[in-house]
C-alpha atoms as a PDB file:
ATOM      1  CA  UNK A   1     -49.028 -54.486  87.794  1.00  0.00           C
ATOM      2  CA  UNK A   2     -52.369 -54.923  86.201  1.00  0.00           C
ATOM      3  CA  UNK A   3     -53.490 -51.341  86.437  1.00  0.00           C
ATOM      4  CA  UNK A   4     -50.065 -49.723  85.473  1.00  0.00           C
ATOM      5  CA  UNK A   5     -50.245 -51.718  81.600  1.00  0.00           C
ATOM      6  CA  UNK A   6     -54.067 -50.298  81.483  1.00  0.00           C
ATOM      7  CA  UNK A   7     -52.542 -47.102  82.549  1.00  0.00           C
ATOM      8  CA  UNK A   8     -50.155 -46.659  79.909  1.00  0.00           C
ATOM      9  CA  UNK A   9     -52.823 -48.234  77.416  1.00  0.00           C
ATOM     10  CA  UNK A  10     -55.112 -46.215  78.384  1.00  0.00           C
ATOM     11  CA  UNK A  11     -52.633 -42.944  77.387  1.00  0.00           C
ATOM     12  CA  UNK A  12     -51.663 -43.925  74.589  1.00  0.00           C
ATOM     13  CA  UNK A  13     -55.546 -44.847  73.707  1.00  0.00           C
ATOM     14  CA  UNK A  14     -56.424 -41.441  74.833  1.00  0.00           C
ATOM     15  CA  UNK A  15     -53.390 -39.231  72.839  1.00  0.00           C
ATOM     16  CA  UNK A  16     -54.885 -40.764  70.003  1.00  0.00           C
ATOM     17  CA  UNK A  17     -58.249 -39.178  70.690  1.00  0.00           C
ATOM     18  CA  UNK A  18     -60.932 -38.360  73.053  1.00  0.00           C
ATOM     19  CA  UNK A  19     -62.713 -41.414  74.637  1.00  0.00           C
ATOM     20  CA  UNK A  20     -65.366 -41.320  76.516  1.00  0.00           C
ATOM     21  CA  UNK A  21     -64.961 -43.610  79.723  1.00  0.00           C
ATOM     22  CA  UNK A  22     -67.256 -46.501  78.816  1.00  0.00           C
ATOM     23  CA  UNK A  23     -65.190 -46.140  75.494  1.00  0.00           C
ATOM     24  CA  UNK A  24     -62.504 -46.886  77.531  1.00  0.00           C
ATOM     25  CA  UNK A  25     -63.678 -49.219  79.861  1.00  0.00           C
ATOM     26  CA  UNK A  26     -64.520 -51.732  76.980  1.00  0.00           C
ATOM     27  CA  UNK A  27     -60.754 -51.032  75.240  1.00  0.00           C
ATOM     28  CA  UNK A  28     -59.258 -51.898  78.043  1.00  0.00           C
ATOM     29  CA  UNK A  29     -61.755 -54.994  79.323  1.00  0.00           C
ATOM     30  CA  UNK A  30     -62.012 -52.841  82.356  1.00  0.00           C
ATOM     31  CA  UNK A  31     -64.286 -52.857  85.410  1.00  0.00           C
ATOM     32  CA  UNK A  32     -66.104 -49.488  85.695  1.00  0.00           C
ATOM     33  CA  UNK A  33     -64.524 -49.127  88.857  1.00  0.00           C
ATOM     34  CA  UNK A  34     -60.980 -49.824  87.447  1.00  0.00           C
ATOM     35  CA  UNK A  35     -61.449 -47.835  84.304  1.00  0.00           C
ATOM     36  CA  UNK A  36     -62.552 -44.353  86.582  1.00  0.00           C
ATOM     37  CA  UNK A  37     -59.032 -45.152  89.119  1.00  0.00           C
ATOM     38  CA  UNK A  38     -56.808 -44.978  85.792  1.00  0.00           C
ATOM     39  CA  UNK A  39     -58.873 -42.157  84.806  1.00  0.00           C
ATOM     40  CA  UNK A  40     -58.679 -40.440  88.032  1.00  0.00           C
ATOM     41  CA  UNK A  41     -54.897 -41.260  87.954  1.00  0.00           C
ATOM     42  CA  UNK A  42     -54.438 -40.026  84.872  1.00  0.00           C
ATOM     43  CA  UNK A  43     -56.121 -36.620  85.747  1.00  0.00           C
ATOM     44  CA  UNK A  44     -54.388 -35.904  89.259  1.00  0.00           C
ATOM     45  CA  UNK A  45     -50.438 -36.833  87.130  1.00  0.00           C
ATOM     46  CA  UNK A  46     -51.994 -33.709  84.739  1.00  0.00           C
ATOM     47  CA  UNK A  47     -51.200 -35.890  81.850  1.00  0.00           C
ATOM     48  CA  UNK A  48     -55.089 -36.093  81.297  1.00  0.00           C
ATOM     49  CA  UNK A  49     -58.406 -33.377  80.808  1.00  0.00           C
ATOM     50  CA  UNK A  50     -61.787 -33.795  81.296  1.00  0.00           C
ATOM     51  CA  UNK A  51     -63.047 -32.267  77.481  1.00  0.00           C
ATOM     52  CA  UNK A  52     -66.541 -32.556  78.109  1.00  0.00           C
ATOM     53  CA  UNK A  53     -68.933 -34.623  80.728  1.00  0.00           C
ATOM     54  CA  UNK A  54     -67.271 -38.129  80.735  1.00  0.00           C
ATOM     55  CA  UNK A  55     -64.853 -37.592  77.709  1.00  0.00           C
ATOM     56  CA  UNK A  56     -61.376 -37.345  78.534  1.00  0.00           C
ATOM     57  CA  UNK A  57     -57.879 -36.796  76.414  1.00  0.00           C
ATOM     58  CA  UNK A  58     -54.764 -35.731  76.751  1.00  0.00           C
ATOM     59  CA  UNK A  59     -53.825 -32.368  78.423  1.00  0.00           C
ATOM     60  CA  UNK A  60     -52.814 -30.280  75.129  1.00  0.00           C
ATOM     61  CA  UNK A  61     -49.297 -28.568  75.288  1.00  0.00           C
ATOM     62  CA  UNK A  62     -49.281 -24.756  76.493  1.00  0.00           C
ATOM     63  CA  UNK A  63     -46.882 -23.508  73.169  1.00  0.00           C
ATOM     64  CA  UNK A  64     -45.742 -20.460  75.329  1.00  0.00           C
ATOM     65  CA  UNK A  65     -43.960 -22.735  77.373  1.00  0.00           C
ATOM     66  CA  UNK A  66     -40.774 -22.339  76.182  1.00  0.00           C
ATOM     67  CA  UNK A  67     -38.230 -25.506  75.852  1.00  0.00           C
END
């Protein structure tokens, strides 16, 4: 139950802006090891992007989508 609240912290943390993962990990009070399975879970749900090495936010809209 733990690791879905730092989930959904962790989303709303990184729609705010980009974080790098030790950013992250010390938000959240976070083991390493904990921080990078949110992360990971995160990226394979395709709500999350890696931006750069380590730096991850939140997948930006594609606006030709249409509604």
């Amino acid at each position: 139950m733990k690791q879905v609240i730092n989930t959904i912290k962790a989303l709303r943390l990184l729609s705010q802006k980009p974080l790098r993962a030790s950013q992250l990990q010390d938000i959240l009070g976070t083991s390493k090891g904990a921080t990078y399975r949110i992360i990971r879970d995160l990226r394979a749900s395709g709500e999350v992007v890696e931006k750069t090495l380590c730096t991850y936010s939140i997948k930006p809209k594609n606006q030709n989508q249409e509604s």
